[in-house]
N, C-alpha and C. Protein backbone atom coordinates (compact mmCIF):
# COMPACT_ATOMS: atom_id res chain seq x y z
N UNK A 1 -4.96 7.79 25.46
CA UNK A 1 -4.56 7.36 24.14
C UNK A 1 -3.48 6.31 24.29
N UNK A 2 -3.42 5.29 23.10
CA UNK A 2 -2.44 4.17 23.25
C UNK A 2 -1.56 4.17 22.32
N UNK A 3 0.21 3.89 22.20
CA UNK A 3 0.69 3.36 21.60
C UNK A 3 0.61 2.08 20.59
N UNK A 4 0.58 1.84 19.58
CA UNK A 4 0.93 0.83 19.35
C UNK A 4 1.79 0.49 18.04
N UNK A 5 2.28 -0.29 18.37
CA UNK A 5 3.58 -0.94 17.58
C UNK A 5 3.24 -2.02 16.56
N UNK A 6 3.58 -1.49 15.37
CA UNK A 6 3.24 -2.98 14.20
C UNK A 6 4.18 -3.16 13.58
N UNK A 7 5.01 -4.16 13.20
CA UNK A 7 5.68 -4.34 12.55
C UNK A 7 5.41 -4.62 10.69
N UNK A 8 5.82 -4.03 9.71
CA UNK A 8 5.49 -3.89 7.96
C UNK A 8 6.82 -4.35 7.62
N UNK A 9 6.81 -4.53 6.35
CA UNK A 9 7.78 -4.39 5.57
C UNK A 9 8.09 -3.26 4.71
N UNK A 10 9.69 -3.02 4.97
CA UNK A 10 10.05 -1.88 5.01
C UNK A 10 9.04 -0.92 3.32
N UNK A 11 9.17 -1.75 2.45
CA UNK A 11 8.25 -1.34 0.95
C UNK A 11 7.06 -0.76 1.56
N UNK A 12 6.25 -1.61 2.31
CA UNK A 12 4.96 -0.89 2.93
C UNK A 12 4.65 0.39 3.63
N UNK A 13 6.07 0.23 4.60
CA UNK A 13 6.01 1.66 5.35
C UNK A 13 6.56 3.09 3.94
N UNK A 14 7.16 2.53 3.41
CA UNK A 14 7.51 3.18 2.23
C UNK A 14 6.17 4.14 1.77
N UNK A 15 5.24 3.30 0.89
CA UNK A 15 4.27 3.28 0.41
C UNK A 15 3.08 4.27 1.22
N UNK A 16 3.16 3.65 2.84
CA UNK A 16 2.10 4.32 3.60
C UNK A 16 2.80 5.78 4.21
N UNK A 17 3.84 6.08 3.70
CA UNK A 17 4.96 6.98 4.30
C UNK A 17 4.35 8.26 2.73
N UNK A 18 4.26 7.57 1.95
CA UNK A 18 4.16 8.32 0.86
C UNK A 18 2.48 8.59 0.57
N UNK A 19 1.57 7.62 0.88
CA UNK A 19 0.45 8.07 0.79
C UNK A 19 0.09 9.02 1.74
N UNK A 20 0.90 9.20 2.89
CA UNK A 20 0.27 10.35 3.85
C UNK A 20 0.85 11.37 3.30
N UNK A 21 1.75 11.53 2.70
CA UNK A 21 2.31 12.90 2.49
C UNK A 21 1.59 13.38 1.17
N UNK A 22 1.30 12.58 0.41
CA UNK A 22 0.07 13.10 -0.67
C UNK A 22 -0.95 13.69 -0.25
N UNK A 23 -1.53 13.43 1.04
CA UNK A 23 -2.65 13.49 1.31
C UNK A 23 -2.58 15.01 2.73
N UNK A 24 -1.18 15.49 2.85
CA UNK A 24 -1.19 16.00 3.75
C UNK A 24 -1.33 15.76 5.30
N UNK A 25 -0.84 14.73 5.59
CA UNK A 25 -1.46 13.88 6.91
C UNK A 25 0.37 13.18 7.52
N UNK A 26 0.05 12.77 8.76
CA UNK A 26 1.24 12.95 8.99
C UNK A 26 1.03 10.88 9.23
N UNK A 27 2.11 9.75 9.11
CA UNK A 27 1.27 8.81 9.03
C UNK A 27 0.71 7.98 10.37
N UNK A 28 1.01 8.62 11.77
CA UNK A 28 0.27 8.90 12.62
C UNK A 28 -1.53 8.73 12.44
N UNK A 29 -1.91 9.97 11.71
CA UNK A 29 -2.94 10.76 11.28
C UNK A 29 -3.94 9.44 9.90
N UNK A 30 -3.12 9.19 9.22
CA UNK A 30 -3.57 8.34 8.31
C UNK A 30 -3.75 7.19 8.59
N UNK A 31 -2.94 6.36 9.81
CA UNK A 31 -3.43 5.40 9.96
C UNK A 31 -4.41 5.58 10.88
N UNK A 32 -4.95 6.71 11.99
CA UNK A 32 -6.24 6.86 12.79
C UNK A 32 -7.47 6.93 11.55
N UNK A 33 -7.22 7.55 10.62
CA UNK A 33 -8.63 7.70 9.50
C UNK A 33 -8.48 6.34 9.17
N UNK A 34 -7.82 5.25 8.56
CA UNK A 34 -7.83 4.65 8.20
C UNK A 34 -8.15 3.26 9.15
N UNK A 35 -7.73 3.23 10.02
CA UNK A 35 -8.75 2.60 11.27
C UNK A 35 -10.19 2.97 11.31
N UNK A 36 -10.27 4.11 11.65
CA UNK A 36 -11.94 4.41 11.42
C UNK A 36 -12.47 3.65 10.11
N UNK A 37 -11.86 3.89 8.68
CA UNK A 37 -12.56 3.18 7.68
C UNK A 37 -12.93 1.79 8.23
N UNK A 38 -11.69 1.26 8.46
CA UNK A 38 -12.11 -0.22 8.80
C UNK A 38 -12.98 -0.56 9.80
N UNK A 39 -13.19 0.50 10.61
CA UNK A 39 -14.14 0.05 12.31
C UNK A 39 -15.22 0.19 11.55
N UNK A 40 -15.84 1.20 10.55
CA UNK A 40 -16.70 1.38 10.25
C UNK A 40 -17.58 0.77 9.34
N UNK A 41 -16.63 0.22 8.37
CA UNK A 41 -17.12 -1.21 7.89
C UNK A 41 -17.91 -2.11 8.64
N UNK A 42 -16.86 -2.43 9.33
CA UNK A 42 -17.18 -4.08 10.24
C UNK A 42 -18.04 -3.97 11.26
N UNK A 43 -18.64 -2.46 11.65
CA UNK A 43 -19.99 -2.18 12.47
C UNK A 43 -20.54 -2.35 12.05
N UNK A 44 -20.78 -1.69 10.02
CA UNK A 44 -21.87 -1.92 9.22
C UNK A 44 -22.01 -3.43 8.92
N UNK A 45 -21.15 -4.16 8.47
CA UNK A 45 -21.53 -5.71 8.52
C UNK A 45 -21.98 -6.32 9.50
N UNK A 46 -21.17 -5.93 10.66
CA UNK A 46 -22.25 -6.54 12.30
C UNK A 46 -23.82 -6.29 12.23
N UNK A 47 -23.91 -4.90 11.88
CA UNK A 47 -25.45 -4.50 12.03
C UNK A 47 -25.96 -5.28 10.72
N UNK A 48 -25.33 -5.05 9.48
CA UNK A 48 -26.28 -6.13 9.04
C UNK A 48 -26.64 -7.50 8.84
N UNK A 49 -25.66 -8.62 9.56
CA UNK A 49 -26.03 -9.73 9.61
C UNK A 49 -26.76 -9.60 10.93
N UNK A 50 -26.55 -8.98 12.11
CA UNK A 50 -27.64 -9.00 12.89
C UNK A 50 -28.96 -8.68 12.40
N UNK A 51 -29.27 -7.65 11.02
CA UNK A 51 -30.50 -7.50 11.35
C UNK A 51 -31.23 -8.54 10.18
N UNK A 52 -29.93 -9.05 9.19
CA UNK A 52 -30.56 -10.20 8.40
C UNK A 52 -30.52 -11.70 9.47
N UNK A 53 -30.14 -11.38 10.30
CA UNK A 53 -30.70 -13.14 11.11
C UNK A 53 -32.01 -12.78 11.74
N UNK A 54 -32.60 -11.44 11.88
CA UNK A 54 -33.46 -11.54 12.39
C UNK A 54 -34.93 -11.05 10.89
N UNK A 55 -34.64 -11.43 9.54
CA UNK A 55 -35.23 -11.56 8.50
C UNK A 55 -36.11 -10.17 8.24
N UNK A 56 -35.23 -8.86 8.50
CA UNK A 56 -35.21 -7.57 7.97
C UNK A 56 -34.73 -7.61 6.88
N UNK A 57 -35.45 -7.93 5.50
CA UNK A 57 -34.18 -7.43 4.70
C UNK A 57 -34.59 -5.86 4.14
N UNK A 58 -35.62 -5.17 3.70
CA UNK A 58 -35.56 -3.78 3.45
C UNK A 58 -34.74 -3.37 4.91
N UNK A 59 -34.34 -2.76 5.81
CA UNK A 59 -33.56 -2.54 6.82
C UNK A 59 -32.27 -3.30 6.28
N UNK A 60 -31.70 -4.13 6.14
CA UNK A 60 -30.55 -4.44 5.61
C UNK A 60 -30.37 -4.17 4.22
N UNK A 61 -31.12 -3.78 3.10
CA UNK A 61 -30.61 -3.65 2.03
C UNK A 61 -30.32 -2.03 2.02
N UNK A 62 -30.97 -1.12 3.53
CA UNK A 62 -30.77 0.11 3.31
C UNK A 62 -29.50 0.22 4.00
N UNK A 63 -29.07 -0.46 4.89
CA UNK A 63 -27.87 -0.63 5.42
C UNK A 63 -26.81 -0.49 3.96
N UNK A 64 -26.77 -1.99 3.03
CA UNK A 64 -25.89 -1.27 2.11
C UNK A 64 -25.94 -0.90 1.10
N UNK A 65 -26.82 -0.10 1.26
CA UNK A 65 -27.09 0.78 0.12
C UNK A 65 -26.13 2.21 1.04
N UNK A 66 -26.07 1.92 1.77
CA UNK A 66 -25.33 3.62 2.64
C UNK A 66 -23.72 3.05 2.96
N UNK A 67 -23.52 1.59 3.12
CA UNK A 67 -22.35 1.23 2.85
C UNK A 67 -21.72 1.32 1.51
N UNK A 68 -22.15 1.21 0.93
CA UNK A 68 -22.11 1.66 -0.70
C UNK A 68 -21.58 2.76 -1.10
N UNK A 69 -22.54 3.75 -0.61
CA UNK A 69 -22.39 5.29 -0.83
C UNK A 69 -21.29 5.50 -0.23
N UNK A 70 -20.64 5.35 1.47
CA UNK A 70 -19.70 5.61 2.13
C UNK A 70 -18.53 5.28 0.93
N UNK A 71 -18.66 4.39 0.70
CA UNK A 71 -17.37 3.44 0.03
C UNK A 71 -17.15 4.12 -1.27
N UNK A 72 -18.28 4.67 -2.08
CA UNK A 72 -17.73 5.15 -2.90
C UNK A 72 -17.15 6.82 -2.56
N UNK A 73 -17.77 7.07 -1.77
CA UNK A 73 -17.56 8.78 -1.19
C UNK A 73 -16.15 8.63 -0.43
């Protein structure tokens, strides 16, 4: 496992200090889920401009149609 160091402004850490504690999460914990959101996105957009350059579009429109669902779930 890795460290890493980001620098915010102090309002932000505020903010993300307070959304973890709403949520029960320590903000450690919230920013690992919240990485995942974002990895998981930007796989689903990889996979689907890969599979729209290769002129799938039912296969890409089921892509976000489940990006969709994620996002609203």
């Amino acid at each position: 496992m890795s460290t890493l160091t980001i620098r915010l402004p102090d309002s932000t850490t505020q903010r993300l200090k307070s959304l973890a504690k709403s949520r029960g999460l320590s903000v450690n914990k919230l920013m690992e889920e919240l990485s995942a959101q974002a990895l998981a996105s930007f796989d689903a957009e990889t996979r689907f401009r890969a599979m729209a350059s290769r002129g799938d579009p039912d296969a890409a429109l089921k892509i976000l149609d489940r990006l969709d669902a994620q996002r609203a779930g």
